[in-house]
PDB file of N, CA and C in Angstrom:
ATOM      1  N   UNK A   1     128.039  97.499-103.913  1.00  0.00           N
ATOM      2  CA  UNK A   1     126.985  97.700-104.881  1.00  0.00           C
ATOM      3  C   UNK A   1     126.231  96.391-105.041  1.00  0.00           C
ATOM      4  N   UNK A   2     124.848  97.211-105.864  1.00  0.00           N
ATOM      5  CA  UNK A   2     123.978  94.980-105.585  1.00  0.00           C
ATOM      6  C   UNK A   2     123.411  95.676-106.451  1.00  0.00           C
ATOM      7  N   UNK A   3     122.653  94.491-106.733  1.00  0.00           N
ATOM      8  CA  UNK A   3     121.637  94.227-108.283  1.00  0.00           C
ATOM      9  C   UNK A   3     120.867  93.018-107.501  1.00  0.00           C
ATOM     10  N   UNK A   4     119.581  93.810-107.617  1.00  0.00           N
ATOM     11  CA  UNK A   4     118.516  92.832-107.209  1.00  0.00           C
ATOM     12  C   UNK A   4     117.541  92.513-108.275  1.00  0.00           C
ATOM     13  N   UNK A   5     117.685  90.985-108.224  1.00  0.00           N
ATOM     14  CA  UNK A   5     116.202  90.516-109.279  1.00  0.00           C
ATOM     15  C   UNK A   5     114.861  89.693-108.604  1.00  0.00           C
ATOM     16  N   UNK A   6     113.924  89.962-108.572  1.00  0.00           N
ATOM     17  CA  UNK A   6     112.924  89.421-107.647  1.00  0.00           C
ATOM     18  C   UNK A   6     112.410  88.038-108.074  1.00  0.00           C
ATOM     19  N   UNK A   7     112.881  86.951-108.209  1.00  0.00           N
ATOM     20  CA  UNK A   7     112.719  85.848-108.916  1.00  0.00           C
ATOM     21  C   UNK A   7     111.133  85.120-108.252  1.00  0.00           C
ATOM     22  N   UNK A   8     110.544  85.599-107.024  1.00  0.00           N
ATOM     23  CA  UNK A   8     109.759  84.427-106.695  1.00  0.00           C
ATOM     24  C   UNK A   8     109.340  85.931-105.172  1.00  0.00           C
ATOM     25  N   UNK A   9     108.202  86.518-105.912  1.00  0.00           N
ATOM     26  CA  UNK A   9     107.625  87.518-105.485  1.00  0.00           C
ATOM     27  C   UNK A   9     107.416  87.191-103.801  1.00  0.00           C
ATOM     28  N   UNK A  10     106.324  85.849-103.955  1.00  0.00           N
ATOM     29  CA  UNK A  10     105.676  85.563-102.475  1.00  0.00           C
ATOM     30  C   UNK A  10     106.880  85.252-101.414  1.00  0.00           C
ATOM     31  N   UNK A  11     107.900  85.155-102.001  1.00  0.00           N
ATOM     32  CA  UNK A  11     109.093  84.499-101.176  1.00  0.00           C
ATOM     33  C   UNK A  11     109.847  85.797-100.678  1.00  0.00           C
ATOM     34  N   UNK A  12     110.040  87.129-101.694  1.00  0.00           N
ATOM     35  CA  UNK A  12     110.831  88.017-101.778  1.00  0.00           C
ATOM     36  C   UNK A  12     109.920  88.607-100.672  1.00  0.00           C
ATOM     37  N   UNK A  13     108.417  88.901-100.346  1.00  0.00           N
ATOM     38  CA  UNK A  13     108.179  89.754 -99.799  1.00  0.00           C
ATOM     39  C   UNK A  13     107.548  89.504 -98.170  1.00  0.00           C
ATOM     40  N   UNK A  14     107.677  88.242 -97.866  1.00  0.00           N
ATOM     41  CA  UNK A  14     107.622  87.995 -96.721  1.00  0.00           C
ATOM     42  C   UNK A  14     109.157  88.231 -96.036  1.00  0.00           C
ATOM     43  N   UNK A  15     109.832  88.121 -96.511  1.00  0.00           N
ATOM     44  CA  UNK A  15     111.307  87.896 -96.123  1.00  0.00           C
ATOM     45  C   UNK A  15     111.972  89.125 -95.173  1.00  0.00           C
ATOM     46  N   UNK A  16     111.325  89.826 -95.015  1.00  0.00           N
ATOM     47  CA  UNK A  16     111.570  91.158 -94.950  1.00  0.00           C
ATOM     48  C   UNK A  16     110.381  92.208 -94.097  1.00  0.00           C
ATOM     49  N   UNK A  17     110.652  92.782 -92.647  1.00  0.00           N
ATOM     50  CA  UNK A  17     109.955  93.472 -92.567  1.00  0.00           C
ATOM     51  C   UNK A  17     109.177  95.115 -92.735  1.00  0.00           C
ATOM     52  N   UNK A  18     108.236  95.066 -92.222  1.00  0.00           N
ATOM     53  CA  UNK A  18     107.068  96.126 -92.788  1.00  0.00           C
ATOM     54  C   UNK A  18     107.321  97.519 -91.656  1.00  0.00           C
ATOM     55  N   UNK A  19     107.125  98.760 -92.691  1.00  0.00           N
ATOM     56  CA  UNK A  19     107.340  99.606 -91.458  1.00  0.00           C
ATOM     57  C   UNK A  19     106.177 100.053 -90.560  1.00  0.00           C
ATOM     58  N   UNK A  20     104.927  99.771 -90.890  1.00  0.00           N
ATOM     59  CA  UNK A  20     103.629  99.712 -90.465  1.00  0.00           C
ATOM     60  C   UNK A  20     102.763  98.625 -90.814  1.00  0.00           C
ATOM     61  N   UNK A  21     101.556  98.562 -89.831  1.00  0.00           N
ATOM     62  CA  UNK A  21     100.835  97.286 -90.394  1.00  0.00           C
ATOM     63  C   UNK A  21     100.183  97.756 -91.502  1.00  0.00           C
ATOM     64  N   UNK A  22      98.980  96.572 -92.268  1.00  0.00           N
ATOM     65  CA  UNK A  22      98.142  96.915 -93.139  1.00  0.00           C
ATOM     66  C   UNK A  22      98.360  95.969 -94.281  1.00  0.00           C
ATOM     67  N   UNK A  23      97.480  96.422 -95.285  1.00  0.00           N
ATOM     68  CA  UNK A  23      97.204  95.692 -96.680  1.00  0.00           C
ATOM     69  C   UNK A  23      97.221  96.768 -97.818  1.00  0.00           C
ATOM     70  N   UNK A  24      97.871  95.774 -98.951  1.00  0.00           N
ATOM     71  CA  UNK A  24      97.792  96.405-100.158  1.00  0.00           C
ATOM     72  C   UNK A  24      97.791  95.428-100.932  1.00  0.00           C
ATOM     73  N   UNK A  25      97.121  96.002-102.268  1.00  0.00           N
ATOM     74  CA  UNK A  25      97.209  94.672-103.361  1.00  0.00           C
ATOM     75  C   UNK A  25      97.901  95.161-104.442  1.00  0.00           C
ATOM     76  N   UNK A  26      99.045  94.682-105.280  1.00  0.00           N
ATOM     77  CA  UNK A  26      99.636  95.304-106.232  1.00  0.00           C
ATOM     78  C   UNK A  26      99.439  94.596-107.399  1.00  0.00           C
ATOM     79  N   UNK A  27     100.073  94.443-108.517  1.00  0.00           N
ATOM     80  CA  UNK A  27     100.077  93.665-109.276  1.00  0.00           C
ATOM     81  C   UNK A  27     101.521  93.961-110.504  1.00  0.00           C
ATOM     82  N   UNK A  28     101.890  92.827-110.886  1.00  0.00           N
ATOM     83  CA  UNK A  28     103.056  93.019-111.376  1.00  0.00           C
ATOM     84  C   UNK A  28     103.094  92.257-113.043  1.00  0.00           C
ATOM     85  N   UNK A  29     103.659  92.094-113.750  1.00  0.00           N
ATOM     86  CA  UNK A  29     103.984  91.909-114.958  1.00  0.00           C
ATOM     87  C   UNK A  29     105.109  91.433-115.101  1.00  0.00           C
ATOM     88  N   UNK A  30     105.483  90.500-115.147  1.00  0.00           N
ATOM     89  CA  UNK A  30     106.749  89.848-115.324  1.00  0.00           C
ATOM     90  C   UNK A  30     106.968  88.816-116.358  1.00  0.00           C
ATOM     91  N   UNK A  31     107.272  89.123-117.647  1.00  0.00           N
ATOM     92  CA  UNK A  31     107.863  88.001-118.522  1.00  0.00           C
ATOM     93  C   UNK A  31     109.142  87.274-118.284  1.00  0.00           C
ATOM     94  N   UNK A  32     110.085  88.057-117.850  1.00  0.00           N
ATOM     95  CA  UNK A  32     111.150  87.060-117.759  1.00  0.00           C
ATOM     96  C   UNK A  32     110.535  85.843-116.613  1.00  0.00           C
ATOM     97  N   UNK A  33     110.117  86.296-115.899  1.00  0.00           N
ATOM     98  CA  UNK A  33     109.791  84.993-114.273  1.00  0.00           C
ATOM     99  C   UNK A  33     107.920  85.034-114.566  1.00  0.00           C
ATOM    100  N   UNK A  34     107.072  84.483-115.486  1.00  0.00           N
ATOM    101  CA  UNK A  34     105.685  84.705-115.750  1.00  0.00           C
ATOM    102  C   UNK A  34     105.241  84.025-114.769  1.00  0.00           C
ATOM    103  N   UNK A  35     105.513  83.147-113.881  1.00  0.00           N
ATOM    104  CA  UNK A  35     104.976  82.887-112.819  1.00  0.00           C
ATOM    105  C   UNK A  35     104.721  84.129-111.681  1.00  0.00           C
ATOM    106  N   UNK A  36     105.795  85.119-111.741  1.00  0.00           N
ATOM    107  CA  UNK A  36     105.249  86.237-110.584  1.00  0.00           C
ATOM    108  C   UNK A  36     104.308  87.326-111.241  1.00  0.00           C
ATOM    109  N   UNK A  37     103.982  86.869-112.708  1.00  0.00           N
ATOM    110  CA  UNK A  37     102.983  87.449-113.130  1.00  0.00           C
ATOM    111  C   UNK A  37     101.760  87.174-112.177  1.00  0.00           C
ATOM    112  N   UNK A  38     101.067  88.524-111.990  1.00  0.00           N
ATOM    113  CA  UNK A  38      99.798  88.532-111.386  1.00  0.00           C
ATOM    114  C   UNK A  38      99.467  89.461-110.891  1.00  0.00           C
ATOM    115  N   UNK A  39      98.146  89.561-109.905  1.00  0.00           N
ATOM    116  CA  UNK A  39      97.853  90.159-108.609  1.00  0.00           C
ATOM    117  C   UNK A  39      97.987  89.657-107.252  1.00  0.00           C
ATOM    118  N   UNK A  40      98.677  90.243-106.106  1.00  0.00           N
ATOM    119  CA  UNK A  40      99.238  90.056-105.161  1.00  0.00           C
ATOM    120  C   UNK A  40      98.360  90.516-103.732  1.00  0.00           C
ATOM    121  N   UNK A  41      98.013  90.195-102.493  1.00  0.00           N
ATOM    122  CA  UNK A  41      97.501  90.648-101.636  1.00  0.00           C
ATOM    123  C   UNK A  41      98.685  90.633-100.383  1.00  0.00           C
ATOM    124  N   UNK A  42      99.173  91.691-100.053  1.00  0.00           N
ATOM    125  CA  UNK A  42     100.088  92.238 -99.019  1.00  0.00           C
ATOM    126  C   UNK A  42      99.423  92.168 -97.832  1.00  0.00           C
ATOM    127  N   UNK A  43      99.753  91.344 -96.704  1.00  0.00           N
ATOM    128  CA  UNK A  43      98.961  91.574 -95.447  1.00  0.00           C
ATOM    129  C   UNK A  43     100.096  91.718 -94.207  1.00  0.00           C
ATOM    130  N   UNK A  44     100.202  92.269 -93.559  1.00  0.00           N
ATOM    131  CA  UNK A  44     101.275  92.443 -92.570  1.00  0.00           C
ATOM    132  C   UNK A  44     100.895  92.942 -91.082  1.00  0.00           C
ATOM    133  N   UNK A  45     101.704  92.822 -90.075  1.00  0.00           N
ATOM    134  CA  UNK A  45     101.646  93.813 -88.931  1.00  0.00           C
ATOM    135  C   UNK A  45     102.906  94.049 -88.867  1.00  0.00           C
ATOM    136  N   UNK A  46     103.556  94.227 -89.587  1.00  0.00           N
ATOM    137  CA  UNK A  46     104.951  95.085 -89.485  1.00  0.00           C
ATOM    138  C   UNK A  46     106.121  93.971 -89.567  1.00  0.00           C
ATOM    139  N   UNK A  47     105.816  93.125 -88.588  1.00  0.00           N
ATOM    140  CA  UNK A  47     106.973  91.904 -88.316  1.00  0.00           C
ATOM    141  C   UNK A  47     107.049  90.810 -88.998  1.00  0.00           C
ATOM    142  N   UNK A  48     105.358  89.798 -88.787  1.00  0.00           N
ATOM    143  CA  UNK A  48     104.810  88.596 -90.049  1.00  0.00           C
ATOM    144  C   UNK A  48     104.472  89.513 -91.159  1.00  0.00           C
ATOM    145  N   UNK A  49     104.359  88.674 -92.044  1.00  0.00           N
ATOM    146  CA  UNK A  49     103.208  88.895 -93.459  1.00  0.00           C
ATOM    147  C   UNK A  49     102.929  87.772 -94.064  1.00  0.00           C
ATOM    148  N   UNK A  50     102.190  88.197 -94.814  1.00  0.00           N
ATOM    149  CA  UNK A  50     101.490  87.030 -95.710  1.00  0.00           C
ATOM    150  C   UNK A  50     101.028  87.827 -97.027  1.00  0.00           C
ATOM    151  N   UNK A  51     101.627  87.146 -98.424  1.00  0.00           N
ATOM    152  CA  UNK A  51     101.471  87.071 -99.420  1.00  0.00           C
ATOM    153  C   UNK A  51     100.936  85.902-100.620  1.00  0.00           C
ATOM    154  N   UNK A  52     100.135  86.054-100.787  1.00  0.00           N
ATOM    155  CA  UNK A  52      99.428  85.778-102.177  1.00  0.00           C
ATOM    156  C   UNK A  52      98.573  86.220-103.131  1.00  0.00           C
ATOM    157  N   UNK A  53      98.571  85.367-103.920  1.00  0.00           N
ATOM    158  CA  UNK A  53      97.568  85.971-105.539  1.00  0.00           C
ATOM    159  C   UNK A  53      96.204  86.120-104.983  1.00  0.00           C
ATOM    160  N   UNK A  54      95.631  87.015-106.009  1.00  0.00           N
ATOM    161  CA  UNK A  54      94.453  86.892-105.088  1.00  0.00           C
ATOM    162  C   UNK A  54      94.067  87.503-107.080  1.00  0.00           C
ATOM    163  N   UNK A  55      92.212  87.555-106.865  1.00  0.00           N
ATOM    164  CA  UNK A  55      91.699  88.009-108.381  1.00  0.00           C
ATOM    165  C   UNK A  55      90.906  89.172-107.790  1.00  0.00           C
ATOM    166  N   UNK A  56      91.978  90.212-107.884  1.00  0.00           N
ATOM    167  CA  UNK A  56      91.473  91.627-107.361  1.00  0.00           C
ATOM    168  C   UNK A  56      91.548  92.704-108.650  1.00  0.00           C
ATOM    169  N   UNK A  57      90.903  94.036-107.875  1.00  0.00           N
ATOM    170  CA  UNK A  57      91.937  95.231-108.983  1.00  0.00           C
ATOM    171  C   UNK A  57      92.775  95.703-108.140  1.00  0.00           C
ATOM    172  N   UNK A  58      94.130  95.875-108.658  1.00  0.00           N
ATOM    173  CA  UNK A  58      95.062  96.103-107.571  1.00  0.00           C
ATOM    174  C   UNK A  58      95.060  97.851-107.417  1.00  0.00           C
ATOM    175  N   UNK A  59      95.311  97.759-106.556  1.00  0.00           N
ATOM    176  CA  UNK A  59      96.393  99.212-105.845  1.00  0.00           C
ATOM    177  C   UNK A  59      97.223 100.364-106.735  1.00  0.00           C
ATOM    178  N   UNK A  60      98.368  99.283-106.908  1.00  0.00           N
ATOM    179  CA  UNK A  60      99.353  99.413-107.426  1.00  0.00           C
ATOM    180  C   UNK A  60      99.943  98.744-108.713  1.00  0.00           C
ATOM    181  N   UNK A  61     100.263  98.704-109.707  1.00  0.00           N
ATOM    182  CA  UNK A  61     100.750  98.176-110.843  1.00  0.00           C
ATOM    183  C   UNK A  61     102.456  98.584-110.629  1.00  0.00           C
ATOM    184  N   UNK A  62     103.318  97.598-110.336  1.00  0.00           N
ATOM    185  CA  UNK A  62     104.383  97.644-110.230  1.00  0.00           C
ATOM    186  C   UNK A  62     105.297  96.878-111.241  1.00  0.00           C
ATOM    187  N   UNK A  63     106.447  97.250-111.719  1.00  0.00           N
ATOM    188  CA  UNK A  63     107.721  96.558-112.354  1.00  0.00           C
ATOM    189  C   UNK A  63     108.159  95.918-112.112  1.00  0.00           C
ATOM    190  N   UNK A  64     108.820  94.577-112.070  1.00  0.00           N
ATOM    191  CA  UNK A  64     109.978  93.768-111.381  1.00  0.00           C
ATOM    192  C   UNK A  64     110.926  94.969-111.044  1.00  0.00           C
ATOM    193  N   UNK A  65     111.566  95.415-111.654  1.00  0.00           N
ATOM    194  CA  UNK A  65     112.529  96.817-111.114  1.00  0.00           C
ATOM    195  C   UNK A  65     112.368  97.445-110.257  1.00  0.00           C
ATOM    196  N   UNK A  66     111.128  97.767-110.052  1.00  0.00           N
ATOM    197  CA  UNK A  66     110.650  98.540-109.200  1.00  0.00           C
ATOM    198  C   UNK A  66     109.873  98.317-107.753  1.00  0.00           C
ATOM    199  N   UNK A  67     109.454  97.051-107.769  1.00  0.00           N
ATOM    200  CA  UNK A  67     109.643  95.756-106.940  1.00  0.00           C
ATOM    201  C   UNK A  67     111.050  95.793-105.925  1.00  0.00           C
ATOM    202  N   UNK A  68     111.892  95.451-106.557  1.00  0.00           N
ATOM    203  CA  UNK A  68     113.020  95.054-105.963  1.00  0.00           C
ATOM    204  C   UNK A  68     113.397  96.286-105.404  1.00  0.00           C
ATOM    205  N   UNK A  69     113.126  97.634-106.215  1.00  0.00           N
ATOM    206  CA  UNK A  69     113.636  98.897-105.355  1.00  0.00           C
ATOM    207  C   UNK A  69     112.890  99.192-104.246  1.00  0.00           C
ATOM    208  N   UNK A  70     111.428  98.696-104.244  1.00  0.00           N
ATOM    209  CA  UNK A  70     110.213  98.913-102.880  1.00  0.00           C
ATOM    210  C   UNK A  70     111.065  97.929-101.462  1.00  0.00           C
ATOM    211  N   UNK A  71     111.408  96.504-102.479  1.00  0.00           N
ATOM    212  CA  UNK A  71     111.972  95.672-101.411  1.00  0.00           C
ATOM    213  C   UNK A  71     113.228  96.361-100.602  1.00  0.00           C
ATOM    214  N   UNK A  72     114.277  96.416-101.150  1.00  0.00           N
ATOM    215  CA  UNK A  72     115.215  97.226-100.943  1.00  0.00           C
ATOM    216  C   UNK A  72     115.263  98.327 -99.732  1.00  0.00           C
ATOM    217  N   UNK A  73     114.036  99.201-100.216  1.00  0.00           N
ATOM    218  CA  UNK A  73     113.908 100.305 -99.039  1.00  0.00           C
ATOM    219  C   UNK A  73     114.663 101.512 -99.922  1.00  0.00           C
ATOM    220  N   UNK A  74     115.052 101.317-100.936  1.00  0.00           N
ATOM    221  CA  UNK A  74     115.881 102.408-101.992  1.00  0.00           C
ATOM    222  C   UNK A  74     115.154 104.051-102.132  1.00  0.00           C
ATOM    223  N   UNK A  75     113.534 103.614-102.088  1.00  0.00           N
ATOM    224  CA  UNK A  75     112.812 105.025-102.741  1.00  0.00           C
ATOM    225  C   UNK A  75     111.222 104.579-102.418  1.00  0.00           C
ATOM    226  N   UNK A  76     110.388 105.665-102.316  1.00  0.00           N
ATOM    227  CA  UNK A  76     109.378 104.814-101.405  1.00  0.00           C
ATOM    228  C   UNK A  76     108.751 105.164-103.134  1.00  0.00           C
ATOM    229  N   UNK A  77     107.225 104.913-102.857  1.00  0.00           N
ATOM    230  CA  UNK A  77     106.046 104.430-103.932  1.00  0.00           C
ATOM    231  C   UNK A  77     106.193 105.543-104.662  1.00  0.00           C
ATOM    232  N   UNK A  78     106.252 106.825-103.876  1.00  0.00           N
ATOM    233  CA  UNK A  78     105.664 108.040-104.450  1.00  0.00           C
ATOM    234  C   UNK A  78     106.531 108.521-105.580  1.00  0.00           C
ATOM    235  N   UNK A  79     107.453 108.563-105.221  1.00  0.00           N
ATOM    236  CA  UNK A  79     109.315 108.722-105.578  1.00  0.00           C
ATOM    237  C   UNK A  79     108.935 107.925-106.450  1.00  0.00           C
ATOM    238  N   UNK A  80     108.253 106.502-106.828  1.00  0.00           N
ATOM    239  CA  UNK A  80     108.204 106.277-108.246  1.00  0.00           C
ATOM    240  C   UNK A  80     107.110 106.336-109.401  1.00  0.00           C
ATOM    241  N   UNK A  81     106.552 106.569-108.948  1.00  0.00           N
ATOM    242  CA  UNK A  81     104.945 107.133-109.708  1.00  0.00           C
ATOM    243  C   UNK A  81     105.619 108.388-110.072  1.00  0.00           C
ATOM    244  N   UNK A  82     106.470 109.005-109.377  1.00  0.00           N
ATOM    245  CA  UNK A  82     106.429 110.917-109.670  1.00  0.00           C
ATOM    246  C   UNK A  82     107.050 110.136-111.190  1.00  0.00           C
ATOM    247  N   UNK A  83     107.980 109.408-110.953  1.00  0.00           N
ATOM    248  CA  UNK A  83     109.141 109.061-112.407  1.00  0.00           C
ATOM    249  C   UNK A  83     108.242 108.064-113.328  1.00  0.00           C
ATOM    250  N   UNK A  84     107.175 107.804-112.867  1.00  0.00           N
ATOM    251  CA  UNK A  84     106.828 107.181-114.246  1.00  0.00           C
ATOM    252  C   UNK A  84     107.225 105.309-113.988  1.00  0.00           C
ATOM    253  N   UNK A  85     107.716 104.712-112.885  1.00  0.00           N
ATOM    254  CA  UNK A  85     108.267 103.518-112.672  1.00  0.00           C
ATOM    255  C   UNK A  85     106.610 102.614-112.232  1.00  0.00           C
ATOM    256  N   UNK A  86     105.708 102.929-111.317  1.00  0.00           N
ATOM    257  CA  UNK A  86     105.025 102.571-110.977  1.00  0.00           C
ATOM    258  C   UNK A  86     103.759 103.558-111.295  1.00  0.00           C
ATOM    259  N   UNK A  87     102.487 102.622-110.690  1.00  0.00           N
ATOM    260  CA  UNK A  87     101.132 103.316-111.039  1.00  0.00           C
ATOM    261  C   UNK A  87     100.277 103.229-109.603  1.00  0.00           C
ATOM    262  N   UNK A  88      99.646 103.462-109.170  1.00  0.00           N
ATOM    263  CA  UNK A  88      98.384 104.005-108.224  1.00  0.00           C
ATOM    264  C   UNK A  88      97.785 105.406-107.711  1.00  0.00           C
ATOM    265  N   UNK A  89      97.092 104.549-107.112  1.00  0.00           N
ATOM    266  CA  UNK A  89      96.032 106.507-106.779  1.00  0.00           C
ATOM    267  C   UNK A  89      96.718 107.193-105.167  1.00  0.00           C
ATOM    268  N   UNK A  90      96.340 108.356-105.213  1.00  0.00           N
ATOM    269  CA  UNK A  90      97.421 108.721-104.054  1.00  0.00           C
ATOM    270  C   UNK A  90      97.485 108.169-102.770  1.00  0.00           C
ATOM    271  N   UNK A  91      95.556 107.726-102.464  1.00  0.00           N
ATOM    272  CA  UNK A  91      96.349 107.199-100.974  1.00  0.00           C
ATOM    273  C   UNK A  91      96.804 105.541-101.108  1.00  0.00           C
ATOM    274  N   UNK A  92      96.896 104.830-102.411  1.00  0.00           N
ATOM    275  CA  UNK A  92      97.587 103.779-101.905  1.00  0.00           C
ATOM    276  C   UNK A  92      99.003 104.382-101.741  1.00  0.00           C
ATOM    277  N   UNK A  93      99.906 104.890-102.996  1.00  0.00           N
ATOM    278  CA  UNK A  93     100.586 105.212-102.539  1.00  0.00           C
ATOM    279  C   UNK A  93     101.356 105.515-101.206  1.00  0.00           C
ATOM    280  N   UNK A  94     100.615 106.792-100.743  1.00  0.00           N
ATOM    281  CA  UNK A  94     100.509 106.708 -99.233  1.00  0.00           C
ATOM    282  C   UNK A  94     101.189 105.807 -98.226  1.00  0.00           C
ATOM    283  N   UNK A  95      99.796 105.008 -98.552  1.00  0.00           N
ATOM    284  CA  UNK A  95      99.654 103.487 -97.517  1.00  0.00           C
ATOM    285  C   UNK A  95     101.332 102.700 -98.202  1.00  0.00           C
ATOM    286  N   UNK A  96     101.388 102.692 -98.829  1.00  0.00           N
ATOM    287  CA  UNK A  96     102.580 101.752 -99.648  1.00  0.00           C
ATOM    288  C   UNK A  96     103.868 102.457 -99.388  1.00  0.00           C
ATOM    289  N   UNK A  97     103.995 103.919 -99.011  1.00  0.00           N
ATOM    290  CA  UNK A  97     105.435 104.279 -98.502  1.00  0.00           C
ATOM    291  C   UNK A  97     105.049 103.926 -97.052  1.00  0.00           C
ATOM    292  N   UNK A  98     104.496 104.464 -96.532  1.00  0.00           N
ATOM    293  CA  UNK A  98     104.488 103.713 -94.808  1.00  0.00           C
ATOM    294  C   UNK A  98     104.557 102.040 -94.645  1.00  0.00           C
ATOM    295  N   UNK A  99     104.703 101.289 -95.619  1.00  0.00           N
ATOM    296  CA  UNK A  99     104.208  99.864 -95.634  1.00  0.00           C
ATOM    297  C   UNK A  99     106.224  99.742 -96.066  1.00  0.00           C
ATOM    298  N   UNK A 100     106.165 100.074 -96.864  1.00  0.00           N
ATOM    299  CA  UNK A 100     107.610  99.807 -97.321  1.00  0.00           C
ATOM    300  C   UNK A 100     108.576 100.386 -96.808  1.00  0.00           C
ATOM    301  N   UNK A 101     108.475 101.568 -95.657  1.00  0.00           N
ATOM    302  CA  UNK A 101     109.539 102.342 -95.496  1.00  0.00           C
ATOM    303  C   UNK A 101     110.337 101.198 -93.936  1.00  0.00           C
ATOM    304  N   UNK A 102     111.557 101.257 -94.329  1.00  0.00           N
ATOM    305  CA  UNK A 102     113.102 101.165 -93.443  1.00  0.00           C
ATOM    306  C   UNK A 102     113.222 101.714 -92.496  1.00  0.00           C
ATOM    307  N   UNK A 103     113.931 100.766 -91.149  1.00  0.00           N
ATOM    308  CA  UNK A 103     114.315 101.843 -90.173  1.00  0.00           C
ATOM    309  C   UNK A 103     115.848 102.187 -90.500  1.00  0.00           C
ATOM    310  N   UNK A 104     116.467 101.736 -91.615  1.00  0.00           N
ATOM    311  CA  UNK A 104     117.867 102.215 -91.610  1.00  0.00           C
ATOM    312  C   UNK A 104     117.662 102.418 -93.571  1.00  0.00           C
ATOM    313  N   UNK A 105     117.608 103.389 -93.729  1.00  0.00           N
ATOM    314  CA  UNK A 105     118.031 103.328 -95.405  1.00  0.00           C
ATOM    315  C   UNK A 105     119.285 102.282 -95.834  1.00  0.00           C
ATOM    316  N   UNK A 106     118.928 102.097 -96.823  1.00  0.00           N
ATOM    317  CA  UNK A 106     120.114 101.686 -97.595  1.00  0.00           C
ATOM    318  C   UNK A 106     121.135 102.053 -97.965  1.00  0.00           C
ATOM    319  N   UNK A 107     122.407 101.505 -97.856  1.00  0.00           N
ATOM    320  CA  UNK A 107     123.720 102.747 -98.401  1.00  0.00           C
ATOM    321  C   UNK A 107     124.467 101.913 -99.551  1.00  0.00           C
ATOM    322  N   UNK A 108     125.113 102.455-100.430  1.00  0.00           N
ATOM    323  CA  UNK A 108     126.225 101.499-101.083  1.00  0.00           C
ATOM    324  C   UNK A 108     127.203 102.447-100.960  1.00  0.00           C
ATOM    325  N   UNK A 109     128.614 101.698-100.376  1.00  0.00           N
ATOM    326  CA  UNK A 109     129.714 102.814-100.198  1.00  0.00           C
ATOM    327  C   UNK A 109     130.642 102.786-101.148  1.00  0.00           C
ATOM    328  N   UNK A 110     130.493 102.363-102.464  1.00  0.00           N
ATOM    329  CA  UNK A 110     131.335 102.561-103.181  1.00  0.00           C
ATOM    330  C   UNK A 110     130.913 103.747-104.589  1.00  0.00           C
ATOM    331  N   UNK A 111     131.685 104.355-104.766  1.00  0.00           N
ATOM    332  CA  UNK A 111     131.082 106.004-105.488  1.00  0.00           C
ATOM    333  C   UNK A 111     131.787 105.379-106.946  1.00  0.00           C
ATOM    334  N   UNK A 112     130.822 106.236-107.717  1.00  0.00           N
ATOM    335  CA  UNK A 112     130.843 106.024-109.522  1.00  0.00           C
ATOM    336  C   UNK A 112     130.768 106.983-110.075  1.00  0.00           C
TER     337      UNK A 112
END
């Protein structure tokens, strides 16, 4: 089992690759870490990326929580807009599960 906290956004999301190329801009809200407060510009071809702030209207309005679950590979965009976790219009969405999706899901093997 894991518990992820996204302490340092631009760091968390290069780290990790993309399941398609493309761009998105999100934006996040973070008091505990107000430095990853902001708007974000996602640029990728699947393998590099590049992240920074940028003074846009974003895409997406995302959670730290919900952040870390996009990072993860846990549940794609849509899966959280349906619940109320995140915000955008349908085709970022879209664009943002093909951007975030895994070639291996995630598992935790211990049952609760």
């Amino acid at each position: 089992a894991i518990w992820m906290r996204v302490v340092d956004v631009e760091a968390a999301m290069v780290a990790r690759p993309y399941g398609d190329r493309g761009e998105l801009t999100f934006a996040i809200d973070d008091p505990t870490c107000p430095w990853n407060s902001g708007t974000y510009l996602l640029e990728t071809d699947g393998t590099t990326s590049a992240v920074r702030k940028v003074d846009r209207a974003p895409e997406l309005t995302v959670t730290p929580n919900s952040l870390a679950t996009l990072l993860a590979g846990c549940r794609t965009t849509t899966h959280l807009a349906r619940v109320g976790r995140l915000s955008g219009a349908p085709q970022a969405l879209s664009r943002a599960d093909r951007l975030f999706r895994t070639e291996y899901a995630p598992h935790c093997p211990n049952g609760f």
